[in-house]
C-alpha atoms as a PDB file:
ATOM      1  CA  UNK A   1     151.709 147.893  -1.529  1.00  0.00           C
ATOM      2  CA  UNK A   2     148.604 146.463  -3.593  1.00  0.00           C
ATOM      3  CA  UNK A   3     147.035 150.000  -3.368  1.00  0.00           C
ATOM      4  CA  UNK A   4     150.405 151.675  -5.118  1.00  0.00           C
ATOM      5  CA  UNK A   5     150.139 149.242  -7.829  1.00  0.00           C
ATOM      6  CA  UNK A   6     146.727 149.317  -8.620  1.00  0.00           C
ATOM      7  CA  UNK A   7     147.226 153.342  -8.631  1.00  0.00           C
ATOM      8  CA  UNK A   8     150.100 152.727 -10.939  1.00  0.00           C
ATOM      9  CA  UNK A   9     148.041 150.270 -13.108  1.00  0.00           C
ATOM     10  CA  UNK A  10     145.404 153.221 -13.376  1.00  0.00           C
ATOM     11  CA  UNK A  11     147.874 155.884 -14.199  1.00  0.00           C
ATOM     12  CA  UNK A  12     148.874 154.121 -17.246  1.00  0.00           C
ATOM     13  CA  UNK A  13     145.562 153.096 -18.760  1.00  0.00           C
ATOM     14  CA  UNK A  14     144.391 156.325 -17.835  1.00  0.00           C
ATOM     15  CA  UNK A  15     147.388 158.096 -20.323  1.00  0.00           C
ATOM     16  CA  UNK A  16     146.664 155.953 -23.118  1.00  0.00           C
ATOM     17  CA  UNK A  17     144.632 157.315 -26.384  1.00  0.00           C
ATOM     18  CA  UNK A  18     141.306 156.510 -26.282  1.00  0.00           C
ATOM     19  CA  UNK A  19     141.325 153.320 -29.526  1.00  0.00           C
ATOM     20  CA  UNK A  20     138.489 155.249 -31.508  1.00  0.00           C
ATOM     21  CA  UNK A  21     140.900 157.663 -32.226  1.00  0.00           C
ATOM     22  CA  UNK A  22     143.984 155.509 -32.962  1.00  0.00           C
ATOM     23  CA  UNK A  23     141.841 153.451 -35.214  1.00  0.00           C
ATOM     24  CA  UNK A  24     140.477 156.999 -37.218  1.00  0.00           C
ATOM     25  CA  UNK A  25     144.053 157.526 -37.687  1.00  0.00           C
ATOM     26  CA  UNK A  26     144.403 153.879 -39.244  1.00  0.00           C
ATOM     27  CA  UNK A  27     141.734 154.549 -41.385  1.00  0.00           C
ATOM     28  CA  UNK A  28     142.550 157.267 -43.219  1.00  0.00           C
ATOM     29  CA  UNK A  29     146.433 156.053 -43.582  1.00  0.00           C
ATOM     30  CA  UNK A  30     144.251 152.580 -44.798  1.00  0.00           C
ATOM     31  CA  UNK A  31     145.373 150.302 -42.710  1.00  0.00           C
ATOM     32  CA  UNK A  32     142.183 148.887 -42.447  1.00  0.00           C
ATOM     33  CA  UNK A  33     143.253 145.588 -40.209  1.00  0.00           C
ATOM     34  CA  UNK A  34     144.775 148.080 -38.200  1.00  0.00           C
ATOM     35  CA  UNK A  35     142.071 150.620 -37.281  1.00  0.00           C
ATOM     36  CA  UNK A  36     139.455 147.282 -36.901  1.00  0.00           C
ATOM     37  CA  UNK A  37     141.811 145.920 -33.785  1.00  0.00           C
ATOM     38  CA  UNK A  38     141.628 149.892 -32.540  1.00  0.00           C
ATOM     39  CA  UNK A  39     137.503 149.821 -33.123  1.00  0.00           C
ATOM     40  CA  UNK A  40     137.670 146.675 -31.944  1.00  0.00           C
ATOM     41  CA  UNK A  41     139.038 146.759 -28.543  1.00  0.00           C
ATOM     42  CA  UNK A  42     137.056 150.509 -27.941  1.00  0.00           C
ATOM     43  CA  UNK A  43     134.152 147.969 -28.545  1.00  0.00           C
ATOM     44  CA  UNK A  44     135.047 145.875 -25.811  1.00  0.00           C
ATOM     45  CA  UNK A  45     134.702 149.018 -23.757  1.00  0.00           C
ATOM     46  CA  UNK A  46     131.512 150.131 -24.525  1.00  0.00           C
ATOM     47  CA  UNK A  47     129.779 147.723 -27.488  1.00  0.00           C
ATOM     48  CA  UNK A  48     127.288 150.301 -27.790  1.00  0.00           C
ATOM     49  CA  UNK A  49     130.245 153.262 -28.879  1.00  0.00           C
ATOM     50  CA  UNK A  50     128.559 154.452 -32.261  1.00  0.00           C
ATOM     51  CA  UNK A  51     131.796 156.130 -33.108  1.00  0.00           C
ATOM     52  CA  UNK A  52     133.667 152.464 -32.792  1.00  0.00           C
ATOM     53  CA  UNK A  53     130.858 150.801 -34.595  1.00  0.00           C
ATOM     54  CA  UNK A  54     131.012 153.247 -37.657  1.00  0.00           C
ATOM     55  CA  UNK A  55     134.354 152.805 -37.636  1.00  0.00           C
ATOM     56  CA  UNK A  56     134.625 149.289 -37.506  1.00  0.00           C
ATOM     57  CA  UNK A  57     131.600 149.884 -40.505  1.00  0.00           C
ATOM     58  CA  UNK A  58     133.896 151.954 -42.250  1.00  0.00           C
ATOM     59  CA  UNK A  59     136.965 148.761 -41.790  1.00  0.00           C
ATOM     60  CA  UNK A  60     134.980 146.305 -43.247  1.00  0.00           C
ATOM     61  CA  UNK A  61     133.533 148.309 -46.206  1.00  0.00           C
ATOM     62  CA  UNK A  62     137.228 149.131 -47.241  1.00  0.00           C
ATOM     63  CA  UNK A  63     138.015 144.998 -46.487  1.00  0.00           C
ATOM     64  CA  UNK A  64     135.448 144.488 -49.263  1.00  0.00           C
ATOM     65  CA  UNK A  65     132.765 142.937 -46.206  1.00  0.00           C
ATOM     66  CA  UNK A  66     130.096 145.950 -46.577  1.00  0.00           C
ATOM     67  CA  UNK A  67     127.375 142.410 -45.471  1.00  0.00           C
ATOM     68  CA  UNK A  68     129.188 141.703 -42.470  1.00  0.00           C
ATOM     69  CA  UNK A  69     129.927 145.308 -41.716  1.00  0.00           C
ATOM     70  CA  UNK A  70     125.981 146.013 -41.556  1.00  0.00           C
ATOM     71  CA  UNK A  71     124.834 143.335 -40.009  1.00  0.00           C
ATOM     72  CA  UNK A  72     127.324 143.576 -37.251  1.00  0.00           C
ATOM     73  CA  UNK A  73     126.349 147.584 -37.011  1.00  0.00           C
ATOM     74  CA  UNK A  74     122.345 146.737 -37.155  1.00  0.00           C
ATOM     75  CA  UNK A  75     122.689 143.914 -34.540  1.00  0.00           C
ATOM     76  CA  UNK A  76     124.051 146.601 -32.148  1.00  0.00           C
ATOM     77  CA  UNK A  77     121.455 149.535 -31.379  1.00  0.00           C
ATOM     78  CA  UNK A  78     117.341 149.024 -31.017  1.00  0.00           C
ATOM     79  CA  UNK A  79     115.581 149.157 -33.755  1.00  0.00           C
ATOM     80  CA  UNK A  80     114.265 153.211 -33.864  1.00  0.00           C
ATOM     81  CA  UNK A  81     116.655 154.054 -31.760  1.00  0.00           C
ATOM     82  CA  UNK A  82     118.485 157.183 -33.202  1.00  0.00           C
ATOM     83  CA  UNK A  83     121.506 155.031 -33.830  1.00  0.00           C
ATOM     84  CA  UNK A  84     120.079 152.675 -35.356  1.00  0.00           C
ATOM     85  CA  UNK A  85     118.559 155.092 -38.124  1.00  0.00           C
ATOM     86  CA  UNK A  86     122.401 156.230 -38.002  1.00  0.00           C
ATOM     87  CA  UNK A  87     123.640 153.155 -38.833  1.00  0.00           C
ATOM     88  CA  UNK A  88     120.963 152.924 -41.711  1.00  0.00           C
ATOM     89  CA  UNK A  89     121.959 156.150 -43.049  1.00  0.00           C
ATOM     90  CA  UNK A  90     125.936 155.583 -42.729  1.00  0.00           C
ATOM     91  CA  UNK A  91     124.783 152.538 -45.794  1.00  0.00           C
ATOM     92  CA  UNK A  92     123.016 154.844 -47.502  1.00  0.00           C
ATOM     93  CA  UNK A  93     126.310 156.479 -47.381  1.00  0.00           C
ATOM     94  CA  UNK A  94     127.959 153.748 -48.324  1.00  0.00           C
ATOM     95  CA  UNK A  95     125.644 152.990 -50.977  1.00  0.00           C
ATOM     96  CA  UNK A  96     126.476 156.353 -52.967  1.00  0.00           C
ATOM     97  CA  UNK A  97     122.586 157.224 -51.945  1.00  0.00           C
ATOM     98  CA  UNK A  98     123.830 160.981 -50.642  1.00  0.00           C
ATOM     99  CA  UNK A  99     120.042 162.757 -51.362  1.00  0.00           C
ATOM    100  CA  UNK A 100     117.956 159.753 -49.280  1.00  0.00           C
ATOM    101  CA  UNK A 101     120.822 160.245 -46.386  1.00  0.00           C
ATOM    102  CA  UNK A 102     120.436 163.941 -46.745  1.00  0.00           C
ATOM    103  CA  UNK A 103     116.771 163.670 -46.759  1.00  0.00           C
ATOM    104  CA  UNK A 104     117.061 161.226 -43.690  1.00  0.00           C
ATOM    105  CA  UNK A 105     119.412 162.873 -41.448  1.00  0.00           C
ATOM    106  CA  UNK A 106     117.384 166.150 -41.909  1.00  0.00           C
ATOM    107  CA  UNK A 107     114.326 164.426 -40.294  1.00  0.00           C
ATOM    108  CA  UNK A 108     116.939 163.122 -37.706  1.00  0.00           C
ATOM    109  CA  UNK A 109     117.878 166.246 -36.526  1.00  0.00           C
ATOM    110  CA  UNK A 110     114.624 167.758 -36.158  1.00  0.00           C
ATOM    111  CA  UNK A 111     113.658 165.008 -33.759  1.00  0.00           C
ATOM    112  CA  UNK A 112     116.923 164.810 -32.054  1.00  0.00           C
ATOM    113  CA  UNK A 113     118.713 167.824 -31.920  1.00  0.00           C
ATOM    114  CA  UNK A 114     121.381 167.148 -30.102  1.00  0.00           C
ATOM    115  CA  UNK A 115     122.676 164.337 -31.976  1.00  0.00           C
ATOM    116  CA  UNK A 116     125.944 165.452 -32.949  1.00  0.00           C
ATOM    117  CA  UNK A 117     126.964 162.792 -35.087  1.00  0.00           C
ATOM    118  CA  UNK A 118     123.483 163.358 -37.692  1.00  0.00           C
ATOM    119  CA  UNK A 119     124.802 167.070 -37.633  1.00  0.00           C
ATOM    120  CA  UNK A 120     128.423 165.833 -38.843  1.00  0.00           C
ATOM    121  CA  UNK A 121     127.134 163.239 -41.412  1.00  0.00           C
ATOM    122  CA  UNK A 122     124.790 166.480 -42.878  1.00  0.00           C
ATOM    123  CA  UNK A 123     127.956 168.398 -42.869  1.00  0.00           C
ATOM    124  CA  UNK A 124     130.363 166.108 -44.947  1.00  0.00           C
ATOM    125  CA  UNK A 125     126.926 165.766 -47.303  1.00  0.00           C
ATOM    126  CA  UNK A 126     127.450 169.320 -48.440  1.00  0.00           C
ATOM    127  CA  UNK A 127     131.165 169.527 -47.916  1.00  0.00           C
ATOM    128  CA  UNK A 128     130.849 166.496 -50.891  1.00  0.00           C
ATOM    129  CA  UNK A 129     127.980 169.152 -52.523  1.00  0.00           C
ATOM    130  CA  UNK A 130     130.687 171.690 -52.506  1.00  0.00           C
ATOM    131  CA  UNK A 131     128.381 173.316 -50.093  1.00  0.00           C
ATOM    132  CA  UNK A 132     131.282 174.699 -47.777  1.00  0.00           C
ATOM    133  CA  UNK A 133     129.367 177.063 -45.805  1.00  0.00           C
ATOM    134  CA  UNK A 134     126.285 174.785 -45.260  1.00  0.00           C
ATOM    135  CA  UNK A 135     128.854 172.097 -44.298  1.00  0.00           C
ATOM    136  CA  UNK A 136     130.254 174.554 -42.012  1.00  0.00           C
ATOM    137  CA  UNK A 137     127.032 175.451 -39.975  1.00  0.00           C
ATOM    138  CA  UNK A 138     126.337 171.832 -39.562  1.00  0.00           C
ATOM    139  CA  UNK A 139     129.945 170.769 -38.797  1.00  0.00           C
ATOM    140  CA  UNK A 140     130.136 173.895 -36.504  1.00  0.00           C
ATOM    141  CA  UNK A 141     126.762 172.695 -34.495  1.00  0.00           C
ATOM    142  CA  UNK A 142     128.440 169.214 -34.242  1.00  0.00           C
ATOM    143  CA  UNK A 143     131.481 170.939 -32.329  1.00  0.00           C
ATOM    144  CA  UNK A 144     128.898 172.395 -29.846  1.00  0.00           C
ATOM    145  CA  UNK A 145     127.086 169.345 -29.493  1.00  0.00           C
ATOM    146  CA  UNK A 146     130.822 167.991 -28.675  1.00  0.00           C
ATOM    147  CA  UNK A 147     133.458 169.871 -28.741  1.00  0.00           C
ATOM    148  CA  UNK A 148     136.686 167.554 -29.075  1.00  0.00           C
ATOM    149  CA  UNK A 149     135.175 165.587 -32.180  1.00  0.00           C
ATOM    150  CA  UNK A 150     138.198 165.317 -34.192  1.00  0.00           C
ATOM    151  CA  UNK A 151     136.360 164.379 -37.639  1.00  0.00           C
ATOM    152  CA  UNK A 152     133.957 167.679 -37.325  1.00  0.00           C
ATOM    153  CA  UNK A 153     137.508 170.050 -36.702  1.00  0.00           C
ATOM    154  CA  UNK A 154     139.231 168.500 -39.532  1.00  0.00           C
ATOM    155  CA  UNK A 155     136.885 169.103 -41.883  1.00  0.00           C
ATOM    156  CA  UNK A 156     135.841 172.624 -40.882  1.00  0.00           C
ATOM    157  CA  UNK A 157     139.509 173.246 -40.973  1.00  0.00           C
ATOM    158  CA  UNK A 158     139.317 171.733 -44.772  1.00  0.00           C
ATOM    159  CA  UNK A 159     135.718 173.399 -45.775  1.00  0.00           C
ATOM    160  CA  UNK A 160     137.794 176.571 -44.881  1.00  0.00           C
ATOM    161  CA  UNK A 161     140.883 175.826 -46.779  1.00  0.00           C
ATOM    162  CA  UNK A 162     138.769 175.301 -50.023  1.00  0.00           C
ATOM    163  CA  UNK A 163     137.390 179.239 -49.159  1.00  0.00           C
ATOM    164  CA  UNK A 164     140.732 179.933 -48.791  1.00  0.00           C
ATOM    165  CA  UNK A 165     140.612 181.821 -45.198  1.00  0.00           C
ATOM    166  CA  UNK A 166     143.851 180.835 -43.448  1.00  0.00           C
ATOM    167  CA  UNK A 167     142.964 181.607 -40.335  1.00  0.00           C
ATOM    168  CA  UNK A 168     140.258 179.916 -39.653  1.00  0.00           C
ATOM    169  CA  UNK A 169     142.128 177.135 -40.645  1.00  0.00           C
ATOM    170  CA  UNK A 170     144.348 177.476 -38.854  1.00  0.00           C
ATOM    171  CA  UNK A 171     141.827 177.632 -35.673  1.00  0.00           C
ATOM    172  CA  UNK A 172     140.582 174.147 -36.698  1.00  0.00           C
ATOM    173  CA  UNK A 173     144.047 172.051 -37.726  1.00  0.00           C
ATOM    174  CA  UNK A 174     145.221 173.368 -34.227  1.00  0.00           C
ATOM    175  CA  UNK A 175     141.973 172.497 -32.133  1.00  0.00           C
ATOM    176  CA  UNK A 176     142.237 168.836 -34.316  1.00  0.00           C
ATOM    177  CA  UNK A 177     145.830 168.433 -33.080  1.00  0.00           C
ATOM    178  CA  UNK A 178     144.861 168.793 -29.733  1.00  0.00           C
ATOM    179  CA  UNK A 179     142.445 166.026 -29.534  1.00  0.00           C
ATOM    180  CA  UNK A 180     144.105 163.513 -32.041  1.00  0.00           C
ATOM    181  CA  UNK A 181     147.324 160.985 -31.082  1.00  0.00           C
ATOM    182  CA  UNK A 182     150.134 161.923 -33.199  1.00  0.00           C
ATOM    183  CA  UNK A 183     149.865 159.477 -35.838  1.00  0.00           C
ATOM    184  CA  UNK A 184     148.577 158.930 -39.025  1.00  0.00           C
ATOM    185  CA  UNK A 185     148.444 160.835 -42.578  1.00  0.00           C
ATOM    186  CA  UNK A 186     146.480 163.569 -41.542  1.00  0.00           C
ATOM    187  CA  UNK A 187     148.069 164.123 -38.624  1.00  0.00           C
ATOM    188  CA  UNK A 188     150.973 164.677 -40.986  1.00  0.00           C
ATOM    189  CA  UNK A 189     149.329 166.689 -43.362  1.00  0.00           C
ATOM    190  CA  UNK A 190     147.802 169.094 -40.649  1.00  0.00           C
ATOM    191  CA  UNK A 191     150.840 169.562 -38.567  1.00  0.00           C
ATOM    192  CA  UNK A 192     152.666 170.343 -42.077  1.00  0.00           C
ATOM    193  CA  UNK A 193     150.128 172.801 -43.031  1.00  0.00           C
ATOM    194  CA  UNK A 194     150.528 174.887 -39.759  1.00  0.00           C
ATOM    195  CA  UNK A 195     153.799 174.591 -40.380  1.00  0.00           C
ATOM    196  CA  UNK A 196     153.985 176.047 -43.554  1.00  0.00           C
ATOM    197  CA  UNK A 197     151.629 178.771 -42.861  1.00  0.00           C
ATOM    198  CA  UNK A 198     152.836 179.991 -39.223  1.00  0.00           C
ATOM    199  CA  UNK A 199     156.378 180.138 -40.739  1.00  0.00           C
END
């Protein structure tokens, strides 16, 4: 009997959406309180997640508590460590300072390659620059680094709605949708978009 309920038990947390993605969702609807519980509790599962901690960043930056927000994210990694200089470079961010986090996250790549998340900050750089097809090679290496990033297929999907080619949009709402819960703003706004254009 204690063996079919602790299979049970693990069928059920084993369904549910992973909280880094629930609280993305919050985030761009801004419900900020909202997506910091859903960072929150994916930090209790691993308090070294760096997609949690930028998230939770990205919470308290919106709640007007950029201080606390930083020195929460800078008490987390070791110093040098690549997410640590990620961490700097998401303030930058914050900070408006796009051409020292460019300049930064260049020099990050070359000495860690496979750090998807440097190749995704570059990308939204010059999707801001208007850049879209730089954007797109660097949001395109950040899908091979990891394929089911939902933040990388989004905005591929909106680099190539600004070139206007449909179907490559397409190709990127629909890989989003598969990765995301069905919740949130964009959630609404991609599903209506494939909707509209798939007739």
């Amino acid at each position: 009997m204690t063996t079919l309920v602790l299979m049970m038990v693990s069928a059920v947390f084993s369904n549910q959406v992973d909280p880094v993605l629930i609280g993305r969702a919050e985030l761009v609807s801004r419900n900020y309180s909202a997506a910091l519980v859903q960072f929150d509790a994916a930090l209790l599962e691993d308090p070294k997640n760096l997609e949690a901690v930028l998230g939770k960043v990205d919470s308290l930056c919106y709640m007007e508590k950029k201080d606390e927000a930083f020195a929460f994210a800078e008490s987390v990694f070791l110093p040098e460590s690549p997410e640590f200089i990620m961490v700097n470079i998401y303030k930058d961010l914050w900070e408006r300072k796009n051409p020292e986090a460019k300049t930064k996250l260049q020099a990050l790549i070359l000495s860690e390659p496979s750090f998807y998340m440097a190749q995704y900050q570059l990308g939204w750089i010059y999707f801001r620059e208007k850049n879209l097809d730089t954007a797109i090679d660097h949001l395109k290496k950040c899908i091979d680094l990891k394929s089911d990033f939902a933040p990388a297929l989004y905005l591929i999907g909106d680099c190539y709605s600004k070139k206007n080619e449909v179907q490559q949009v397409i190709k990127y709402f629909e890989a989003y949708i598969e990765v995301v819960p069905p919740l949130g703003v964009r959630y609404k706004i991609v599903t209506d978009y494939l909707s509209k254009m798939k007739g």
